[in-house]
Protein backbone atom coordinates (compact mmCIF):
# COMPACT_ATOMS: atom_id res chain seq x y z
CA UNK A 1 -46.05 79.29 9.16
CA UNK A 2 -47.54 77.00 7.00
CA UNK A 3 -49.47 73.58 8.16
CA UNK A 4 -49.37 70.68 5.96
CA UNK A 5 -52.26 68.49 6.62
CA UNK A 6 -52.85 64.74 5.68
CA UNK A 7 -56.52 63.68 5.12
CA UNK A 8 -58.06 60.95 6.44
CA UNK A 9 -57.71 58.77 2.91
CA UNK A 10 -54.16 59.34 2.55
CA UNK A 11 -53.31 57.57 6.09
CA UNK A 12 -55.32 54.58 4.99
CA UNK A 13 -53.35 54.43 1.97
CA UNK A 14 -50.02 54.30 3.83
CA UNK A 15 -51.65 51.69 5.87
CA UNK A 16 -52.14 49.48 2.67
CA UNK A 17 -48.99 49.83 1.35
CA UNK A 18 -47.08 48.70 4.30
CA UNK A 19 -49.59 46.01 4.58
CA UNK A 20 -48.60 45.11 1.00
CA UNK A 21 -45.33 45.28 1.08
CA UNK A 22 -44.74 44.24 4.65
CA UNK A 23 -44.46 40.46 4.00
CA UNK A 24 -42.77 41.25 0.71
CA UNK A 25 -39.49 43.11 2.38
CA UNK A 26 -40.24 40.30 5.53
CA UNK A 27 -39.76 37.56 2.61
CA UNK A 28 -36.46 39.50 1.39
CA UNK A 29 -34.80 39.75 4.67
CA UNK A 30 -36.09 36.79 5.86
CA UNK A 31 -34.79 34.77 2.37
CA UNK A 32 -31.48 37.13 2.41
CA UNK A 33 -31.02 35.22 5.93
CA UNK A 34 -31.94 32.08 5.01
CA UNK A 35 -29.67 31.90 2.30
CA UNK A 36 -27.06 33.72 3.96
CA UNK A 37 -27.38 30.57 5.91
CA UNK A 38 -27.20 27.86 2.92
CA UNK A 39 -24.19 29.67 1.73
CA UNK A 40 -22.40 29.19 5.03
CA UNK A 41 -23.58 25.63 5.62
CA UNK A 42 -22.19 24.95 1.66
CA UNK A 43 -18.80 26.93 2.54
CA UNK A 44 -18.57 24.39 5.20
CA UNK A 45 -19.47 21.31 3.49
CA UNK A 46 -17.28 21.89 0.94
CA UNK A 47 -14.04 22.31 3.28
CA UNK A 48 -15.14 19.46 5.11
CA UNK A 49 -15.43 17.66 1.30
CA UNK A 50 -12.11 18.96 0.59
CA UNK A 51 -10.39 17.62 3.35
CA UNK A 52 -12.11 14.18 3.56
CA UNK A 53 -11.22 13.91 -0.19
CA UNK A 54 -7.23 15.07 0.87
CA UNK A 55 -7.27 12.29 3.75
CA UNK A 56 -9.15 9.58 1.35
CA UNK A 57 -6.42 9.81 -1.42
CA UNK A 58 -3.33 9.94 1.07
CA UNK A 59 -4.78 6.32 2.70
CA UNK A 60 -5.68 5.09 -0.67
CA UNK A 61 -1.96 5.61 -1.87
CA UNK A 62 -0.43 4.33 1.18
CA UNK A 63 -2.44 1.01 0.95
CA UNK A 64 -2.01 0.83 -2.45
CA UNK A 65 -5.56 0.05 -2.59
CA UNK A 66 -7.29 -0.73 -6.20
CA UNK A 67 -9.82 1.72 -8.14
CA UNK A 68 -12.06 -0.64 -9.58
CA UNK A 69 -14.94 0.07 -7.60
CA UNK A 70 -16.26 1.64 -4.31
CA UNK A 71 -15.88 -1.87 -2.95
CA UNK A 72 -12.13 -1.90 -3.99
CA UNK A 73 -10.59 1.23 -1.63
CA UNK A 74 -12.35 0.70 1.84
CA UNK A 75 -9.48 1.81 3.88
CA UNK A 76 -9.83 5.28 1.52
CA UNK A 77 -13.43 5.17 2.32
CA UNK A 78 -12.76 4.78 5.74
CA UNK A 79 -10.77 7.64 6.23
CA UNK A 80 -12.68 9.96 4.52
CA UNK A 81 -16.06 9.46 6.55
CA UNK A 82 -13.67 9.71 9.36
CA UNK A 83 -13.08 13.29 8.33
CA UNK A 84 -16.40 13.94 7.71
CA UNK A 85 -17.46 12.90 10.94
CA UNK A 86 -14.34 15.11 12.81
CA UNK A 87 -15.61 18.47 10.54
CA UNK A 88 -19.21 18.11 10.50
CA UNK A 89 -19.86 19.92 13.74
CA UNK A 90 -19.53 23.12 12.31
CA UNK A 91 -22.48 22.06 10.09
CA UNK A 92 -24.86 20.09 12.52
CA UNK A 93 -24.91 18.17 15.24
CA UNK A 94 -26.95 15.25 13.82
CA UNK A 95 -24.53 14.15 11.14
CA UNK A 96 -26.70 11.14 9.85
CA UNK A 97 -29.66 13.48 9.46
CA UNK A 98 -27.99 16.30 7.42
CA UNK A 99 -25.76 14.59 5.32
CA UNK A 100 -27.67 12.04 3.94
CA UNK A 101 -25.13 10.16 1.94
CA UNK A 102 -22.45 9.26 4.69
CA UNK A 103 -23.25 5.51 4.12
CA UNK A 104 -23.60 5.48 0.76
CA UNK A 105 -20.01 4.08 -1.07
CA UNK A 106 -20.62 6.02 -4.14
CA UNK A 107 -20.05 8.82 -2.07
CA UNK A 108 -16.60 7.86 -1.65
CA UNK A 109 -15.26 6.57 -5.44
CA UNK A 110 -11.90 6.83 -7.20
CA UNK A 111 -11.09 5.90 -11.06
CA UNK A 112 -7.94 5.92 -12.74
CA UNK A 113 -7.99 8.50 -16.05
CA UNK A 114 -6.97 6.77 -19.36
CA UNK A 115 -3.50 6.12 -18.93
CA UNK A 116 -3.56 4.97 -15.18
CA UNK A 117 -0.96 7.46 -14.24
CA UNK A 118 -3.23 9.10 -12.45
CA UNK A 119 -6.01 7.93 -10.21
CA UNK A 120 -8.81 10.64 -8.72
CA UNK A 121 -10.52 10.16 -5.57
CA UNK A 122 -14.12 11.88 -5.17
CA UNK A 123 -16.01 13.21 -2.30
CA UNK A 124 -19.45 14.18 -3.19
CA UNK A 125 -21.57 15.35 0.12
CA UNK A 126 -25.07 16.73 0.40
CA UNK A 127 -27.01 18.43 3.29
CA UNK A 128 -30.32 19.21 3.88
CA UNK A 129 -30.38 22.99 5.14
CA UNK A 130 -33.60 23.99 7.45
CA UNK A 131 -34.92 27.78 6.18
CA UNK A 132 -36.83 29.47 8.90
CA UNK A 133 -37.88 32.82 7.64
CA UNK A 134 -39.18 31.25 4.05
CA UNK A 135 -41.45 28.74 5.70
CA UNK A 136 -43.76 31.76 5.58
CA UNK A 137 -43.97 30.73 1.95
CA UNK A 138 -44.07 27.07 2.11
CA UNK A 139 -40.25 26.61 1.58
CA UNK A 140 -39.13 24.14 4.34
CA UNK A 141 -35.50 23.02 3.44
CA UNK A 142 -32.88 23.34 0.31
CA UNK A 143 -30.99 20.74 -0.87
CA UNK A 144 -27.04 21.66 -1.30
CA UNK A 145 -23.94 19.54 -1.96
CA UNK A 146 -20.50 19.56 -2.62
CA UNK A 147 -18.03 17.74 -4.65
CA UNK A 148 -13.99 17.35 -3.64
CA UNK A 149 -12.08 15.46 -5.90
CA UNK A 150 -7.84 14.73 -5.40
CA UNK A 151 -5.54 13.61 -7.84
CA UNK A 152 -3.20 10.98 -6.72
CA UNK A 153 0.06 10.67 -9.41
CA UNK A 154 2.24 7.60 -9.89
CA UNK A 155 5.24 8.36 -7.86
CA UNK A 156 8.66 6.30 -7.40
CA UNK A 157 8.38 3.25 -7.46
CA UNK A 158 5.62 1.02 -9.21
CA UNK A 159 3.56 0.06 -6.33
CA UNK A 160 4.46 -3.93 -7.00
CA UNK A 161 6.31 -4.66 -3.51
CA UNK A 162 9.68 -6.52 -4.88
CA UNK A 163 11.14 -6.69 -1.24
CA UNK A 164 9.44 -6.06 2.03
CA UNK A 165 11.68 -5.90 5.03
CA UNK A 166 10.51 -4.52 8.45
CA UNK A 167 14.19 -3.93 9.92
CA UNK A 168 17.14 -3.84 7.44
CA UNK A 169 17.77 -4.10 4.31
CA UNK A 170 20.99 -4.29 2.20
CA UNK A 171 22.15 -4.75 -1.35
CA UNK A 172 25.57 -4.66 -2.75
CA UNK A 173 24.76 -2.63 -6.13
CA UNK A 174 28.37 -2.08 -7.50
CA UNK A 175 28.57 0.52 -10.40
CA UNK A 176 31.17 1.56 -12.52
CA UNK A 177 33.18 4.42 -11.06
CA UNK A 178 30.81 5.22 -8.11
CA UNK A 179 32.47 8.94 -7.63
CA UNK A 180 31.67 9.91 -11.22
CA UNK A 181 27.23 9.85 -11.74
CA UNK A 182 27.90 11.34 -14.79
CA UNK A 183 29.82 8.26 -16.35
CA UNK A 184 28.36 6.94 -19.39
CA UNK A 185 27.07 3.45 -18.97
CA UNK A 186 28.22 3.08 -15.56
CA UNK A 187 25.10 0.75 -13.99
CA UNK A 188 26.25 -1.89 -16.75
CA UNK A 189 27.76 -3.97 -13.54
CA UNK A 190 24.91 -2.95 -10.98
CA UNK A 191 22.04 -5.40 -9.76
CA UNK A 192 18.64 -4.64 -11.25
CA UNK A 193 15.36 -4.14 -9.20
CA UNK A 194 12.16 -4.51 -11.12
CA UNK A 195 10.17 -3.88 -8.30
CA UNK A 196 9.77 -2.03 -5.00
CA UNK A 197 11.73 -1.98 -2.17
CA UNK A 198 9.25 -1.40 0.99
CA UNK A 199 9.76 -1.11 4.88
CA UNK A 200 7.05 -1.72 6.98
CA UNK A 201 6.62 -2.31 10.49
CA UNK A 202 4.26 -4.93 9.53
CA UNK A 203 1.22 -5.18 11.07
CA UNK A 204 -1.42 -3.87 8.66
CA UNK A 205 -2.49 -1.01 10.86
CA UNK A 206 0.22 2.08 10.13
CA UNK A 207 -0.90 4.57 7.28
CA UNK A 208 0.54 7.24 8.79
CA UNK A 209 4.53 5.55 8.67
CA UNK A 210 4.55 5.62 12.81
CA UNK A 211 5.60 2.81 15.19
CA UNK A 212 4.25 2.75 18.53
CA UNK A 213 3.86 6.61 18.04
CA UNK A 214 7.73 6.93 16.70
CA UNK A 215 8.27 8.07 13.12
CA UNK A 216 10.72 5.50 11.27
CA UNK A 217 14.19 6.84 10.66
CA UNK A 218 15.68 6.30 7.03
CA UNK A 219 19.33 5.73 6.53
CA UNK A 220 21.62 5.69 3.38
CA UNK A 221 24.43 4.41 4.74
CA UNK A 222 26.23 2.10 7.88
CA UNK A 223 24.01 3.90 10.37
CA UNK A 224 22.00 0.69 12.27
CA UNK A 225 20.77 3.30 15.52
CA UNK A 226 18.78 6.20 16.25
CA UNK A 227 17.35 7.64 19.52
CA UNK A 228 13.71 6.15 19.08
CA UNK A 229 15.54 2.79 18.85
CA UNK A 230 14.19 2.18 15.25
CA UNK A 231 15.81 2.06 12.62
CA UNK A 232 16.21 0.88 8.67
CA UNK A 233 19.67 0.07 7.06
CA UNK A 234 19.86 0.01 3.22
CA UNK A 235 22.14 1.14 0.51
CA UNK A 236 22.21 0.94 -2.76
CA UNK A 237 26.02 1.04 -4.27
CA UNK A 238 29.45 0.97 -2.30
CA UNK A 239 29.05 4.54 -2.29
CA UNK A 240 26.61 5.68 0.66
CA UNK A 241 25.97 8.61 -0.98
CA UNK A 242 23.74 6.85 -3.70
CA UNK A 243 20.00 6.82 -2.72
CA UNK A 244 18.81 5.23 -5.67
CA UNK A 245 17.92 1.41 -6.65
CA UNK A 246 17.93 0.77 -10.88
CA UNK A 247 15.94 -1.10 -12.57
CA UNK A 248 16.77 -3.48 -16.23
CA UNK A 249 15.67 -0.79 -17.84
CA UNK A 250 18.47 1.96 -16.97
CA UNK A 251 21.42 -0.97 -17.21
CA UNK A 252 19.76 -1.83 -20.93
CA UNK A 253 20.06 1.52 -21.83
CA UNK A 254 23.73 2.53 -21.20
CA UNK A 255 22.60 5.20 -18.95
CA UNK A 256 24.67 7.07 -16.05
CA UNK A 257 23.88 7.45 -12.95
CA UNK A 258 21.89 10.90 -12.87
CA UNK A 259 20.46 10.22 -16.62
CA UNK A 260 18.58 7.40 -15.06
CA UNK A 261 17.37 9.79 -12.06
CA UNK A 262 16.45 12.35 -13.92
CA UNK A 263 14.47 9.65 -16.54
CA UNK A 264 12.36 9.23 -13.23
CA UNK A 265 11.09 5.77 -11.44
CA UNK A 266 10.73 3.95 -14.55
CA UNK A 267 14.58 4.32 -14.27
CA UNK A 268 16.04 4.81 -10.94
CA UNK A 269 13.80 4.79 -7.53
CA UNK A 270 13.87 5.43 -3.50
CA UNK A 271 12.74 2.83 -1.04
CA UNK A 272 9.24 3.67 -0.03
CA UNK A 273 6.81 2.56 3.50
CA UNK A 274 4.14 0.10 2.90
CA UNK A 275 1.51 -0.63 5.34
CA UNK A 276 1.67 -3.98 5.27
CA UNK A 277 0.45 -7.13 7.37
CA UNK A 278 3.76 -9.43 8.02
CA UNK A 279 1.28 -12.59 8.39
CA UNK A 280 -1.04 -12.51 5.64
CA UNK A 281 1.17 -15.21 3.56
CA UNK A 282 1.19 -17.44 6.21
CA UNK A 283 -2.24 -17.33 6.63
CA UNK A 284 -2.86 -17.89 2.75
CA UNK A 285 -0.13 -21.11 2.99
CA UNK A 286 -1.97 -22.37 5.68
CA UNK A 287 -5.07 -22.13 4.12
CA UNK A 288 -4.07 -23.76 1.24
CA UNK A 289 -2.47 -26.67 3.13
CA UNK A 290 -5.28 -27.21 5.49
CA UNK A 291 -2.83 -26.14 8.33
CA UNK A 292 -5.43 -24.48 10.08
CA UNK A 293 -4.73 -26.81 13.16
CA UNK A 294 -0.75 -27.24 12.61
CA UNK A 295 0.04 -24.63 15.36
CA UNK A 296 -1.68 -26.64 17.57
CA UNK A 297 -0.74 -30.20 16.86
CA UNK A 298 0.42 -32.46 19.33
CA UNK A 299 4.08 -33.73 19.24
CA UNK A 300 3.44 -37.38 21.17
CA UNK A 301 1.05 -38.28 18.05
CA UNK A 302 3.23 -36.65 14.95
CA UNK A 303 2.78 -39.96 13.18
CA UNK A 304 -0.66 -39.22 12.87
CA UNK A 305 0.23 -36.06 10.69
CA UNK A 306 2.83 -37.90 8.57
CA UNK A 307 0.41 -38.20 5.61
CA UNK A 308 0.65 -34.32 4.78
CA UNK A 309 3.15 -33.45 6.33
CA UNK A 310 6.92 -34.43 6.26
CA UNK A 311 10.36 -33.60 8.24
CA UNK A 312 13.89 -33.89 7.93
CA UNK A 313 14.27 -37.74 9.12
CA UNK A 314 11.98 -38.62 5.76
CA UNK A 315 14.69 -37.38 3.88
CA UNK A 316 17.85 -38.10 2.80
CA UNK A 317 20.79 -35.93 4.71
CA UNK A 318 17.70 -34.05 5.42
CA UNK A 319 17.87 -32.69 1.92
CA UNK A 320 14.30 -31.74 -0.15
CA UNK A 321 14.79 -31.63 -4.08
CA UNK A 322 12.56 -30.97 -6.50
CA UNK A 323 11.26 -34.35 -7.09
CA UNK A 324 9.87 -34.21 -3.48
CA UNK A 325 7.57 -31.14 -4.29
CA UNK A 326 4.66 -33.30 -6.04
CA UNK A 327 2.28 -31.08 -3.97
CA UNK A 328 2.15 -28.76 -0.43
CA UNK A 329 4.17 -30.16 2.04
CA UNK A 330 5.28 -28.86 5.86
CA UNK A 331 8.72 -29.36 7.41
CA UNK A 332 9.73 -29.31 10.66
CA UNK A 333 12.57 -30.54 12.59
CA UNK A 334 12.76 -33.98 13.91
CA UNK A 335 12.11 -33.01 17.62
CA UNK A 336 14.21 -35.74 18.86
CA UNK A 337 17.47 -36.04 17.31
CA UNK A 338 17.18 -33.20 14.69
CA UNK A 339 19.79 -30.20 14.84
CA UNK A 340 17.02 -27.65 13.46
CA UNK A 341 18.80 -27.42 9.72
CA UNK A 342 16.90 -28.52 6.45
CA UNK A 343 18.29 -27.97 2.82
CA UNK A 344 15.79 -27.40 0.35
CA UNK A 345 17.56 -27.48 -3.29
CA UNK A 346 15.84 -26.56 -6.46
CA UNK A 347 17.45 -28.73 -8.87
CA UNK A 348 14.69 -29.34 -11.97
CA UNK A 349 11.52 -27.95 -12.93
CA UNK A 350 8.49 -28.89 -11.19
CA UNK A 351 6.16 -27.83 -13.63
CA UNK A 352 4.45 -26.09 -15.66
CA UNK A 353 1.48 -24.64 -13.95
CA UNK A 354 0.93 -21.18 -13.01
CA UNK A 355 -1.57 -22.54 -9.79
CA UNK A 356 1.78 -21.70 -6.71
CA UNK A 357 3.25 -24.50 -4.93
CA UNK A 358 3.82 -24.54 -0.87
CA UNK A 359 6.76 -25.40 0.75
CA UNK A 360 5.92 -24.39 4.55
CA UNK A 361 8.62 -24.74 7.48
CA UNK A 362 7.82 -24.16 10.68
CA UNK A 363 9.01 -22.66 13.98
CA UNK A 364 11.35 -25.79 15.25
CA UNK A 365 13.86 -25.23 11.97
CA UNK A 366 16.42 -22.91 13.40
CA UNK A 367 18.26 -22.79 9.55
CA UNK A 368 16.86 -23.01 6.42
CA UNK A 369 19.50 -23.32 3.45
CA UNK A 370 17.97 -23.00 -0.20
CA UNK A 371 19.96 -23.78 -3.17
CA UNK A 372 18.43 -22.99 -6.68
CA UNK A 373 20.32 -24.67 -9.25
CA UNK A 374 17.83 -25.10 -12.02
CA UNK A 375 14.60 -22.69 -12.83
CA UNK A 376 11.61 -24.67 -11.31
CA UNK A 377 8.95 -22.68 -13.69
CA UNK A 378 6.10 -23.06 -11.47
CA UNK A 379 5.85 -20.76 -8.87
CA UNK A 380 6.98 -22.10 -4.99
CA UNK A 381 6.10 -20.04 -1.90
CA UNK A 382 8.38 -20.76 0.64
CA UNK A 383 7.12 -19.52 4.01
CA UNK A 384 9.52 -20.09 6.74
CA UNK A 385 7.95 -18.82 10.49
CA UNK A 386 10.64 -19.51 12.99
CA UNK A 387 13.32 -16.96 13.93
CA UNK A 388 16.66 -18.24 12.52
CA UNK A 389 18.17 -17.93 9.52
CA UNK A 390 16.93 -18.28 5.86
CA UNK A 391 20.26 -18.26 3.07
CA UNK A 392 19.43 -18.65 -0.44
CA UNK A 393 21.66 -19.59 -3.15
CA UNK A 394 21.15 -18.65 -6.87
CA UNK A 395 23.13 -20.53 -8.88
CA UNK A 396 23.81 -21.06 -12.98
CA UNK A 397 22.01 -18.51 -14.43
CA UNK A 398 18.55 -20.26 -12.91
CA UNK A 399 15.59 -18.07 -12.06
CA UNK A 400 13.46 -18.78 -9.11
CA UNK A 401 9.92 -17.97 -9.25
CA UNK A 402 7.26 -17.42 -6.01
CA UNK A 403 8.19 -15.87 -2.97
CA UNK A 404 10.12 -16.22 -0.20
CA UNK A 405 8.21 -15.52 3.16
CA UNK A 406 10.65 -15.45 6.47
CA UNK A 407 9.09 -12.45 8.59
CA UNK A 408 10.52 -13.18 11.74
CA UNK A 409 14.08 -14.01 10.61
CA UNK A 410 16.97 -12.91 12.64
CA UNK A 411 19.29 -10.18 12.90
CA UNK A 412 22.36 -12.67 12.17
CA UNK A 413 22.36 -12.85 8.43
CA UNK A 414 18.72 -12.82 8.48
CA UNK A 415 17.29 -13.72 4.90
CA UNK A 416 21.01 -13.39 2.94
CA UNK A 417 20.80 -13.99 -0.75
CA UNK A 418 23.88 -15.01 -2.92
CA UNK A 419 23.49 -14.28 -6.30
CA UNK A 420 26.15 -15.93 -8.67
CA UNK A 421 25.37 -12.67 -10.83
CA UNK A 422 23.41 -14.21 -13.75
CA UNK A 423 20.49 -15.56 -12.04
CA UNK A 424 16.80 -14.08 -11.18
CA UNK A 425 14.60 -13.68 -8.87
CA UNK A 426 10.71 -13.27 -10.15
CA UNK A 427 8.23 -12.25 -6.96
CA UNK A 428 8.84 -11.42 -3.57
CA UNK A 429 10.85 -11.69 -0.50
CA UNK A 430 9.15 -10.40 2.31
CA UNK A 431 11.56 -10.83 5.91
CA UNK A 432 12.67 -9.10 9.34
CA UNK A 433 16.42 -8.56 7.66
CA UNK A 434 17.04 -8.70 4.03
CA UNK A 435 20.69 -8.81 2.61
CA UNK A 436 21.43 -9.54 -0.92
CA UNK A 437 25.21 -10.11 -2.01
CA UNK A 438 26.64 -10.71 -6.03
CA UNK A 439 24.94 -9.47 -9.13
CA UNK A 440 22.12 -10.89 -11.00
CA UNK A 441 18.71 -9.19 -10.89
CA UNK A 442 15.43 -9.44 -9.07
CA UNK A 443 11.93 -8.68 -10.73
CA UNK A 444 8.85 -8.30 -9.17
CA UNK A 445 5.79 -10.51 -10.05
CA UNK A 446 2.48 -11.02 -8.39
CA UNK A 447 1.71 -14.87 -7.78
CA UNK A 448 -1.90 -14.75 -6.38
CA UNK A 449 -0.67 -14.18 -2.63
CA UNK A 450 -0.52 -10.78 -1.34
CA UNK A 451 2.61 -9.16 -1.55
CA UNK A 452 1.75 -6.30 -3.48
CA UNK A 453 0.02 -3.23 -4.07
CA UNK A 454 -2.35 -2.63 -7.25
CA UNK A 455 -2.93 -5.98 -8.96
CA UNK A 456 -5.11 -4.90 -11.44
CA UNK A 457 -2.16 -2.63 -12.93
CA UNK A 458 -4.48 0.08 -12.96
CA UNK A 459 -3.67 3.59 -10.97
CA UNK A 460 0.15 2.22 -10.16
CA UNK A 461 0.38 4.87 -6.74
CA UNK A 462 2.12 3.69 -3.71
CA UNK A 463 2.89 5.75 -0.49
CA UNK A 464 5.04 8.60 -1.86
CA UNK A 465 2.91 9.33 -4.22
CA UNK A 466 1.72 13.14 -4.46
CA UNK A 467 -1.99 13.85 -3.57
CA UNK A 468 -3.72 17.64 -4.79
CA UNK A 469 -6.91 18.86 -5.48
CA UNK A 470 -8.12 18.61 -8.98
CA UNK A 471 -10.94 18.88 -11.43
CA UNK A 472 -10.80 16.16 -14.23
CA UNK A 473 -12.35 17.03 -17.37
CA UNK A 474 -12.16 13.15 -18.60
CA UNK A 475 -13.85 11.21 -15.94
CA UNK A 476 -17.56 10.69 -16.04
CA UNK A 477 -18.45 9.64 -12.21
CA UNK A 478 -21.91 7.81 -11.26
């Protein structure tokens, strides 16, 4: 048997060695731990950065907000600390002290890429991750961050709100031979829509397209129920089974029917859902009119409002031309011997400008009847706020520039336009019920008030636009 034995000197050595190396392997494990850690709190981050950047993008299409600035997409902004706030649990408690840029808006920025097709909404995060083990060595904390950015793509539709209705919405779009799509030159007869056609349900608040927690129902043809009790009625052409609205461009070119679909939105589009607020026009005509008291005027003393405002018994056969619109004016109803009706007829220019003109009727005018017979050139809003009826003529190849505001029109004819077939439309008609009979066409343009979506033209997305993850190479962010 043999006997090994260690001497005295040998032990010591072991001794030193583990005292050596010890801290060494305690630093390893210890740091292996640590940033076994880090990597878990980035994994983390980044979903969370991912997903806010997801939720961002979706809002920012929806709204149609611009990408100018952080200051320009707040709602996307919004949304996206929102997320943040909802995932960052599963990184730490104390959200404000770990990821120290929640509150900063360059956090939260989108840009458009050179051709504006596109517009890419960034998430960058960064946390401040506590190591424990490594403090041995004097390191306290390391610094991570992550970076999420989405890709939102111009979609059908232009984002430039043509029409805005909240409950129906039809247009007699005839086309040649409507059971052959493949017919040459068929949308030669069919009204033209330079613009989008938007539902709503109007108060400002509904990104995610729900009313009173029911999802709206879309129709194509005659249907006017479903079993939420909401509904939208719109069609396009005679033939219900058309989904599509046409724009100039489509009719100028000879195309058919499916050429024009498969060209895309520049050619043929689907109605889309706007989130919009149904009183932010009257608010802008009453500030520009200094109508902030109107609502609340006093009928015993109307003479004492007579100087800016005016009502049917100032005119004749309670008729308002164009040489009456010098400036803003407000109509209502002569309270006493009145029947509620007021024609307002467009029948010369009334000038030149580009600054809009207000024509403002209020809530005592049960029927509004507007007759364009000449192209006034400088834009008119019309904002109508009671609940009757609102019929426009379009007459002799005129065009009528501004908008027409009636969002409480209703459900018996609603706003109605007759088109004589050569005439225009250039802006907006926002209303409860929209129903537009004969030809002619109808082209969206932005006059300064809020009806539409992106009025910078940059990053032309609207609320069916598609939103991915991406990783530009051509965008430089700060």
């Amino acid at each position: 048997m043999i006997r090994k034995f260690v001497d005295r000197n040998e032990k010591g050595a072991v001794i030193v060695f583990l005292a050596i190396t010890l801290p060494l392997l305690l630093v390893l494990v210890g740091g292996a731990i640590d940033f076994g850690n880090a990597y878990i709190h980035k994994s983390r981050l980044q979903n969370t950065a991912d997903a806010a950047a997801l939720a961002g993008a979706r809002v920012y299409a929806i709204n149609g907000e611009q990408a100018l600035d952080e200051s320009g997409h707040p709602k996307a902004n919004d949304e996206a600390r929102s997320y943040v706030e909802k995932n960052a649990s599963g990184i730490n408690a104390t959200l404000s002290n770990v990821i120290t840029n929640i509150n900063d808006p360059k956090a939260f920025r989108a840009k458009p890429n050179a051709s504006g097709s596109v517009v890419y909404y960034r998430v960058l995060l960064k946390e401040t991750v506590p190591f424990y083990f490594l403090r041995i060595i004097g390191l306290n904390t390391v610094d991570i961050s992550a970076e999420a950015i989405a890709a939102i793509s111009a979609s059908s539709g232009s984002g430039k709100n043509l029409f805005i209705f909240r409950n129906n919405f039809d247009a007699v779009n005839s086309i040649d031979n409507p059971d052959n799509f493949d017919m040459q030159g068929q949308l030669s007869n069919c009204v033209t829509f330079d613009g989008d056609i938007a539902f709503t349900n109007g108060d400002g608040l509904n990104p995610n397209n729900e009313v009173e927690g029911k999802v709206w129902k879309q129709y194509t043809n005659n249907d006017t129920n479903d079993s939420d009790g909401r509904f939208t009625l719109y069609h396009s052409t005679q033939n219900s089974n058309l989904k599509y609205f046409f724009t100039t461009k489509a009719k100028d070119e000879g195309l058919s029917v499916n050429q024009a679909v498969e060209k895309g939105p520049d050619y043929a589009f689907q109605e889309t859902f706007v989130d919009y607020d149904m009183e932010q026009i009257q608010t802008a005509a009453k500030k520009a009119m200094n109508l902030q008291d109107y609502s609340n005027r006093n009928w015993e003393n109307w003479d004492s409002y007579k100087t800016n405002f005016k009502f049917p018994g100032d005119f004749d056969n309670k008729t308002i031309s164009s040489s009456d619109i010098t400036g803003n004016i407000a109509v209502t109803a002569n309270m006493a011997n009145g029947d509620g009706n007021v024609n307002l007829t467009i029948d010369s220019s009334v000038g030149s400008s580009t600054e809009p003109l207000y024509v403002y009727f209020d809530e005592s005018i049960y029927m509004v009847n507007f007759n364009v017979n000449a192209s006034n050139d400088r834009p008119i809003i019309v904002c109508y706020t009671g609940n009757g009826m609102f019929h426009i003529n379009l007459n002799n190849g005129s065009t009528f520039s501004g908008v027409i505001y009636a969002p409480h029109v209703s459900s018996n004819e609603g706003c109605l336009v007759n088109n004589s077939g050569n005439s225009k439309l250039k802006g907006s008609i926002i209303a409860n019920y929209i129903s537009l009979r004969g030809g002619g066409s109808y082209e969206y343009y932005d006059w300064g008030v809020g009806t539409g979506n992106n009025k910078n033209g940059s990053g032309q997305v609207t609320a069916t636009s598609s939103v991915k993850l991406s990783e530009p190479d051509d965008i430089t962010w700060s």
